[in-house]
Every structure is written in C-alpha cells, then in structure tokens.
N, C-alpha and C. Protein backbone atom coordinates (compact mmCIF):
# COMPACT_ATOMS: atom_id res chain seq x y z
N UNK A 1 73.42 -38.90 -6.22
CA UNK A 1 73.66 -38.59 -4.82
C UNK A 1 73.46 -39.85 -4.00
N UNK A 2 74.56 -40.27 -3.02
CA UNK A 2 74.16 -41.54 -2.69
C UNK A 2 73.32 -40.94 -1.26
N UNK A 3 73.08 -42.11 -0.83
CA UNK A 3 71.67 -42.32 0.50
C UNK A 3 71.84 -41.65 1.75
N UNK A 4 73.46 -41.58 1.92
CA UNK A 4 73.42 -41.13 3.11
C UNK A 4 73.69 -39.63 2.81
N UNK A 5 73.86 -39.10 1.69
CA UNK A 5 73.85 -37.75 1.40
C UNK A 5 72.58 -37.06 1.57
N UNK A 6 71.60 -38.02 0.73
CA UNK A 6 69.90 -36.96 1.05
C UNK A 6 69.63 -37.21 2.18
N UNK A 7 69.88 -38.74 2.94
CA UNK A 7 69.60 -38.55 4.08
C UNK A 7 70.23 -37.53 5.13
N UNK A 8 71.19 -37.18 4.92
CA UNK A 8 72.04 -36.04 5.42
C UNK A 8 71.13 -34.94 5.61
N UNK A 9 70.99 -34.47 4.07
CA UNK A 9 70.21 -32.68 3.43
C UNK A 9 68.84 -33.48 4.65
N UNK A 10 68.39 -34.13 4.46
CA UNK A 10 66.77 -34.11 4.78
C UNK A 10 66.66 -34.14 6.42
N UNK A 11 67.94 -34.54 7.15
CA UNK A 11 68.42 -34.56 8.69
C UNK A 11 68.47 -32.53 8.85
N UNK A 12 68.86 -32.21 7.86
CA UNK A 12 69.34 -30.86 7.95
C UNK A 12 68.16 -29.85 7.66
N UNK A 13 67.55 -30.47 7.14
CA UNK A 13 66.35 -29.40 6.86
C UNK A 13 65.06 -29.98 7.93
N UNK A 14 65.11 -31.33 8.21
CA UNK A 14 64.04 -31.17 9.33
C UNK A 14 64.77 -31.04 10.93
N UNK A 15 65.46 -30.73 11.32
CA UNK A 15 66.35 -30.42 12.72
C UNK A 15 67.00 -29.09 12.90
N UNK A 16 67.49 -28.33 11.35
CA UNK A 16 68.19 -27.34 11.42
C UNK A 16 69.76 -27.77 11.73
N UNK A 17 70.55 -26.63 11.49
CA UNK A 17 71.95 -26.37 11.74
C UNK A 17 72.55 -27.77 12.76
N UNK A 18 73.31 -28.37 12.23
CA UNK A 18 74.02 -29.51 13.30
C UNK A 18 75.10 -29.48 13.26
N UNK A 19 75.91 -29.81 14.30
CA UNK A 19 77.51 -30.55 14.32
C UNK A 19 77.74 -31.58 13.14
N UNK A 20 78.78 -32.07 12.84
CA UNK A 20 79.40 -33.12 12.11
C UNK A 20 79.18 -33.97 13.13
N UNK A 21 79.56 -34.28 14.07
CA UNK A 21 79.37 -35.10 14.93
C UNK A 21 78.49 -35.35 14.95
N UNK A 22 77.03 -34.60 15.22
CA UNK A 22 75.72 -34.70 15.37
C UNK A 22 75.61 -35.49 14.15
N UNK A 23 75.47 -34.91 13.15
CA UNK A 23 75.11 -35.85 11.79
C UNK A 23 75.48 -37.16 11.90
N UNK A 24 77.08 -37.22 12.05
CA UNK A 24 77.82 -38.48 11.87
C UNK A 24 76.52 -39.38 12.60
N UNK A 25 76.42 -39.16 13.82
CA UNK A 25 75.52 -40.15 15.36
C UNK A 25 74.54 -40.48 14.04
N UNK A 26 73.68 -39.31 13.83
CA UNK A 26 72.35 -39.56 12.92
C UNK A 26 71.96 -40.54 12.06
N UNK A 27 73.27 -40.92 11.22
CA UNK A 27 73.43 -41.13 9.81
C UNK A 27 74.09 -42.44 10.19
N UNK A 28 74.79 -42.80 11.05
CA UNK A 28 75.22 -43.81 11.63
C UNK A 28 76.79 -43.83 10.78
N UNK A 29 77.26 -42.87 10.57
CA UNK A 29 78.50 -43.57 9.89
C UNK A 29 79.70 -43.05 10.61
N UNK A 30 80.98 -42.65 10.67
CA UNK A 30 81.91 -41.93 11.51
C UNK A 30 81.43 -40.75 11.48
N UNK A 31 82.45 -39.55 12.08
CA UNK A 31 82.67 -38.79 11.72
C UNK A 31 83.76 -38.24 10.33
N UNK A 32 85.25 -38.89 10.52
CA UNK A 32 85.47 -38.84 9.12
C UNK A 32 85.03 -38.73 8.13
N UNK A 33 83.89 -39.62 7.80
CA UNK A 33 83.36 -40.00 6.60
C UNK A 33 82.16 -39.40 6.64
N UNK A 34 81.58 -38.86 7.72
CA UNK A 34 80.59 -37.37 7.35
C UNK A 34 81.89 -35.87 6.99
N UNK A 35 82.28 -35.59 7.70
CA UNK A 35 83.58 -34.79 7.27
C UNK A 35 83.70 -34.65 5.99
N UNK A 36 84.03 -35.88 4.83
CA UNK A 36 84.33 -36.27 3.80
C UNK A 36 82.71 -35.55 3.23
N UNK A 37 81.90 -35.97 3.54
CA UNK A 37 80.71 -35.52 2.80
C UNK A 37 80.24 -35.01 2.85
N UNK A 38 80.19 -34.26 3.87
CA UNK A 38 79.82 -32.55 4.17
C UNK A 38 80.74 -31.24 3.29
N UNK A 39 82.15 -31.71 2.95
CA UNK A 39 82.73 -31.30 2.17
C UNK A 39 82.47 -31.28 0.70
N UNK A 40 81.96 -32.59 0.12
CA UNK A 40 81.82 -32.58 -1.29
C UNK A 40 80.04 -32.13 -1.56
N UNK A 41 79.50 -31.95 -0.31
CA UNK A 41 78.37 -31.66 -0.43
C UNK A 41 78.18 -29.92 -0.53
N UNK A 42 79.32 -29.29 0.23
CA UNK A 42 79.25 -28.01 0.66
C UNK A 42 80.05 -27.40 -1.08
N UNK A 43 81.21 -28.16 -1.53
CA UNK A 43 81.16 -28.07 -2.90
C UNK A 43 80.43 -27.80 -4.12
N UNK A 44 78.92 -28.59 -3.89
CA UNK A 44 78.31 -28.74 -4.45
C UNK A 44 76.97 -27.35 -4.41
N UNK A 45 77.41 -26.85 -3.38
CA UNK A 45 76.58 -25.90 -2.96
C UNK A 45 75.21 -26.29 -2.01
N UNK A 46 75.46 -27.14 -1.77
CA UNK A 46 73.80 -27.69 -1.34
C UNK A 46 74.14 -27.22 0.49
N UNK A 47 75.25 -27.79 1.05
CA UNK A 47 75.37 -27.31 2.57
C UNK A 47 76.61 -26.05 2.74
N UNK A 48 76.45 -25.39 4.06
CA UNK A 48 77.35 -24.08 4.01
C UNK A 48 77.92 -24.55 5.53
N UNK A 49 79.24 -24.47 6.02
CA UNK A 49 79.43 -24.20 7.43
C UNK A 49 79.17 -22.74 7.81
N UNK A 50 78.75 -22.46 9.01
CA UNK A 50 79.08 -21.19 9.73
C UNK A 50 78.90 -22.02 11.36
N UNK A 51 79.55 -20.81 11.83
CA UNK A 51 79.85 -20.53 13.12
C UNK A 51 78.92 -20.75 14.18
N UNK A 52 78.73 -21.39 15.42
CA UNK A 52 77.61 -21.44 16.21
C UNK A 52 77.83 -19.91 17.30
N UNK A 53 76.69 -19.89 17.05
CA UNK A 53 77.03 -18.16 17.72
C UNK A 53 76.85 -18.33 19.41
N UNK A 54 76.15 -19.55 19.79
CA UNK A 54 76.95 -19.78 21.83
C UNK A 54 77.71 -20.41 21.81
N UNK A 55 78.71 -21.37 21.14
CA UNK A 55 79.97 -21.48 20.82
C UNK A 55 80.71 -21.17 19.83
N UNK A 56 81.43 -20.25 20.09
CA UNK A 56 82.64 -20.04 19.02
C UNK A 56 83.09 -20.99 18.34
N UNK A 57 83.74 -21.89 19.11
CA UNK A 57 84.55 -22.93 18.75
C UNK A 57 83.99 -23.74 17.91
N UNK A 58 82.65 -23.63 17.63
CA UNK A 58 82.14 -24.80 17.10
C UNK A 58 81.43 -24.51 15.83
N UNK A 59 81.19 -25.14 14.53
CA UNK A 59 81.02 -25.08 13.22
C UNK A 59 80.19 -25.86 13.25
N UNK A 60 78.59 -25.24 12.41
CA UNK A 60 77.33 -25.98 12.19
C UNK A 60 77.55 -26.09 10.52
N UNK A 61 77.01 -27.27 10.48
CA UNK A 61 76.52 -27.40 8.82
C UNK A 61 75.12 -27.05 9.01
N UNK A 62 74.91 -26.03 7.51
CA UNK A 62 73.36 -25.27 7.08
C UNK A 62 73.10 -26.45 5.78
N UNK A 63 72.12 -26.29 5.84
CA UNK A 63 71.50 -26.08 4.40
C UNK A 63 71.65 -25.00 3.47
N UNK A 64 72.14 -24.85 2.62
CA UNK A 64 72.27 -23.56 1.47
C UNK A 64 70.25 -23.66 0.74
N UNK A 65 70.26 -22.36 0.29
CA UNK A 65 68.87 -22.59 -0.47
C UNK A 65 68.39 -23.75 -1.21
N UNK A 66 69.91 -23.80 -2.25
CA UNK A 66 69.85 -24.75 -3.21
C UNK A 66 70.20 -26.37 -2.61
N UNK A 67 70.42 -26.49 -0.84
CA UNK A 67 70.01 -27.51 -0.36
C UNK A 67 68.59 -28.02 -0.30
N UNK A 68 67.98 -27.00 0.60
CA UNK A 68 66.59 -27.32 0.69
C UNK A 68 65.61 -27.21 -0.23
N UNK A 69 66.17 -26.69 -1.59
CA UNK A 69 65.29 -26.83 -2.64
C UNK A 69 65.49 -28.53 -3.07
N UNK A 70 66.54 -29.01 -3.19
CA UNK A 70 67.06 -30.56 -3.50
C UNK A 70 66.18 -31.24 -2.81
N UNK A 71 65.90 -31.27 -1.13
CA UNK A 71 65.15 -32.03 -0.23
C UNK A 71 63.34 -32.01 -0.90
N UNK A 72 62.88 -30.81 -0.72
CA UNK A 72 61.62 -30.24 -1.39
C UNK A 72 61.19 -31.15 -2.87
N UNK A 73 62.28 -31.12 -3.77
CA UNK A 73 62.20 -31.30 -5.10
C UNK A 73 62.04 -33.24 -5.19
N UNK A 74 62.89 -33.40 -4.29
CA UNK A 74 63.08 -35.33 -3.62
C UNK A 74 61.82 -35.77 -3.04
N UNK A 75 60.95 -34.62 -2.08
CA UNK A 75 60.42 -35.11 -1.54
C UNK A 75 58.54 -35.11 -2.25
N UNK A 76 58.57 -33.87 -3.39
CA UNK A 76 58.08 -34.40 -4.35
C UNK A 76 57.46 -35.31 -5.38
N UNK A 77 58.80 -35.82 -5.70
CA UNK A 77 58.74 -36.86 -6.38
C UNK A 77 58.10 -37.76 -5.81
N UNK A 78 58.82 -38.19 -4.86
CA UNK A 78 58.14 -39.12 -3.74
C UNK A 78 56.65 -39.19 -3.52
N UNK A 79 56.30 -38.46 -3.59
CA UNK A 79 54.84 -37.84 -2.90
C UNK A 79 54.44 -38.62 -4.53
N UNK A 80 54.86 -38.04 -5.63
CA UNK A 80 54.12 -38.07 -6.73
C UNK A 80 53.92 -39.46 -7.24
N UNK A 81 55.40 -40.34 -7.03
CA UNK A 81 55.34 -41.46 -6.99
C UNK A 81 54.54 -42.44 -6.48
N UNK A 82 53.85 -41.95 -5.29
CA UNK A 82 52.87 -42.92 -4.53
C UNK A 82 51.82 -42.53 -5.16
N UNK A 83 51.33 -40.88 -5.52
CA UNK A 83 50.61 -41.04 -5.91
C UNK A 83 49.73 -41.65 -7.27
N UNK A 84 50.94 -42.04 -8.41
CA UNK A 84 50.84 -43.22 -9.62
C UNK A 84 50.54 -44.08 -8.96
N UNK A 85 50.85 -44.83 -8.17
CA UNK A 85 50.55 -46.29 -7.50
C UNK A 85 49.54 -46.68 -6.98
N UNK A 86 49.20 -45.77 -6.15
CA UNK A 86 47.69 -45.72 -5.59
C UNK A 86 46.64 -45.33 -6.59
N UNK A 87 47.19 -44.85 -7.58
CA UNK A 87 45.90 -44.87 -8.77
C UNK A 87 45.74 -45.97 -9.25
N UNK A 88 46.66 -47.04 -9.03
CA UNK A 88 46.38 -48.23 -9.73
C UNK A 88 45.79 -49.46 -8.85
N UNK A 89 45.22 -48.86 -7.57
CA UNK A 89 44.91 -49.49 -6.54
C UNK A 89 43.60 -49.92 -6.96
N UNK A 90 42.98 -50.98 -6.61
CA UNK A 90 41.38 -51.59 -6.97
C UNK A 90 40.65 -50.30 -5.44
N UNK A 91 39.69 -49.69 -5.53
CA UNK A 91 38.82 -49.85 -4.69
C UNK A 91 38.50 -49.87 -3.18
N UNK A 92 38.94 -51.44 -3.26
CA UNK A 92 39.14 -51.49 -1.52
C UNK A 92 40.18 -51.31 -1.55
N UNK A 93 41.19 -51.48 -2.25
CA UNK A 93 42.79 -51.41 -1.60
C UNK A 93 42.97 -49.59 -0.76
N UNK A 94 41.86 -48.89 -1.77
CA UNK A 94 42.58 -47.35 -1.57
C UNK A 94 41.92 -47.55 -0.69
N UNK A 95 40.56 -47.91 -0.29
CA UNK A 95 39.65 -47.57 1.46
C UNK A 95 40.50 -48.50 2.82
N UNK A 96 41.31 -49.61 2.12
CA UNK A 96 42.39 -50.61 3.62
C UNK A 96 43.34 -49.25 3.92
N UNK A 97 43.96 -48.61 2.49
CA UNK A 97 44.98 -48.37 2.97
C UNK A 97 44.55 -46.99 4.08
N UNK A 98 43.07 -45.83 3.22
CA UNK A 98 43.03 -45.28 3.75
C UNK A 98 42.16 -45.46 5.58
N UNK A 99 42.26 -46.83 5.85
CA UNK A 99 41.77 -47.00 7.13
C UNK A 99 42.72 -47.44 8.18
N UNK A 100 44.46 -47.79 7.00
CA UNK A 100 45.72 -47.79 8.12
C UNK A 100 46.26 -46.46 7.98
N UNK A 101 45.71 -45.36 7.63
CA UNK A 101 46.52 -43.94 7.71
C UNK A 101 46.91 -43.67 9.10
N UNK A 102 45.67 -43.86 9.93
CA UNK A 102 46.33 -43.97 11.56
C UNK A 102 47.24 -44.46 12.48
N UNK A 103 46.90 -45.76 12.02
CA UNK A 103 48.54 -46.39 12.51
C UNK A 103 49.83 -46.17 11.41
N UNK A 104 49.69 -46.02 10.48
CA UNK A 104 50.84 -45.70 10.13
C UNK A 104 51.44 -44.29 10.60
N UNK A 105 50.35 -43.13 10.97
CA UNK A 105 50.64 -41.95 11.41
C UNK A 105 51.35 -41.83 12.80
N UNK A 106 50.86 -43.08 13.66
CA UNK A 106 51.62 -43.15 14.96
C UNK A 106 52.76 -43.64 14.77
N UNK A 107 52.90 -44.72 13.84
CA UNK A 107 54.45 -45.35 13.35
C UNK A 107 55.33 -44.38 13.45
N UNK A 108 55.27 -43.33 12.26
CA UNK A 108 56.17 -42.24 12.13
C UNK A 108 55.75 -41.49 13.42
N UNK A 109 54.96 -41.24 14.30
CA UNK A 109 55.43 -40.60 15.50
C UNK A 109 56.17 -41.26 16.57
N UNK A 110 56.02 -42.65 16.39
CA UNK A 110 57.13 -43.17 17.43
C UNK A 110 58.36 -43.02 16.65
N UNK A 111 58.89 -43.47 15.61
CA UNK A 111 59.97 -43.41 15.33
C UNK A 111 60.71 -42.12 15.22
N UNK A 112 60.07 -40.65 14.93
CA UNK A 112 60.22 -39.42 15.05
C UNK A 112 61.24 -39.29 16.87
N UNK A 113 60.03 -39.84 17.31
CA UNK A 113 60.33 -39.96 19.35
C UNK A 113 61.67 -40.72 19.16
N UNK A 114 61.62 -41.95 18.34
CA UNK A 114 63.17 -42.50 18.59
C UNK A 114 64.41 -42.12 18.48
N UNK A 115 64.03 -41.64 17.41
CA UNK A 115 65.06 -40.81 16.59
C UNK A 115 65.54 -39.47 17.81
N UNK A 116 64.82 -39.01 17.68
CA UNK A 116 64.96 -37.40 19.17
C UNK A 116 65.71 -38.20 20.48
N UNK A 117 65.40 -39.46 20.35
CA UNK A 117 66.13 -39.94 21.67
C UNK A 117 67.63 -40.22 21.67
N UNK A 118 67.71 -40.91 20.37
CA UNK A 118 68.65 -41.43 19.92
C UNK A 118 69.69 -40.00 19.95
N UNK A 119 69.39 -39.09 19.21
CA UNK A 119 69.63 -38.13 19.01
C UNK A 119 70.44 -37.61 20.65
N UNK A 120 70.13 -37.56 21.37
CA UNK A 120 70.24 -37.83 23.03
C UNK A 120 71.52 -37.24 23.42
C-alpha cells in the first residue's frame, strides 16, 4: 500500500466521512489522483462511498470495517515497533526520552491545530 493510501485510511478514520476534494487538500495531491485512489482503495474493500445526507449532491468516502481494522492493525505495529527500540535504550536514554514526552505531546498538538487549519 503506498503512503498516501494509509495516509488516506488514517485521514479517514481520525476526521470521519470526507469529500475527495477534502482528502485530495489533506494529502496534498489533486483531486484526480485521489479519485484514482479512492477507487482502487474502495475495490479493495477498505473505503465505501455513500451519500451526504445535508447534501444530496455530494458523495463522502467511509471507511469500510475492514478499513479501520487496516489503520488499527498499522498502527500497532507501530506502537510495537518503538516499543523493540526503546528496549534497547541504556537507562538514561529511556528517563531523556521519558522527560521529552511533554514537548513532544504539545508538538503533535500544534500540528493536530495545523492540520484543522489547513483543513480550513
């Protein structure tokens, strides 16, 4: 699955239901070429279109179950991955890192804020 695909599923499961358009902005790429991959993704079973129910006119991409199980299962790993690494940490490394948990916690809240802006 390339990058801008999970990044896609993982836009979709932490925001909910979006436009193509919306995504496209997100993901930074056209719309076409979200179009293109919302299709081979919805193939795949992982995203579903339906209908926005205060506009008719307009078609949200979902997450299907077997989307947000993919995101869950990714985000996992991830988790599990750091946690091998940090076992191999000396000591002080695990007490530095656990004394930048804070600023790194505001990091991801500003960029969360950016993102929502951007989003705009």
């Amino acid at each position: 699955m390339s990058l801008t695909s999970a990044a896609t599923l993982a836009t979709l499961d932490k925001t909910g239901p979006r436009r193509i358009t919306d995504l496209a902005v997100a993901e930074g790429v056209t719309q076409p070429a979200m179009t293109v991959l919302v299709r081979v993704m919805e193939e795949s079973g992982l995203v579903e279109r339906k209908g926005d129910p205060s506009d008719k006119r307009v078609t949200l991409v979902c997450l299907t179950e077997a989307g947000a199980s993919y995101v869950r299962t990714r985000r996992q790993a991830g988790v599990d991955a750091y946690a091998r690494l940090i076992d191999e940490l000396t000591g002080d490394e695990v007490e530095a890192l656990a004394a930048a948990l804070p600023a790194l916690l505001h990091l991801a809240e500003l960029e969360s804020h950016a993102r929502e802006e951007s989003d705009r």
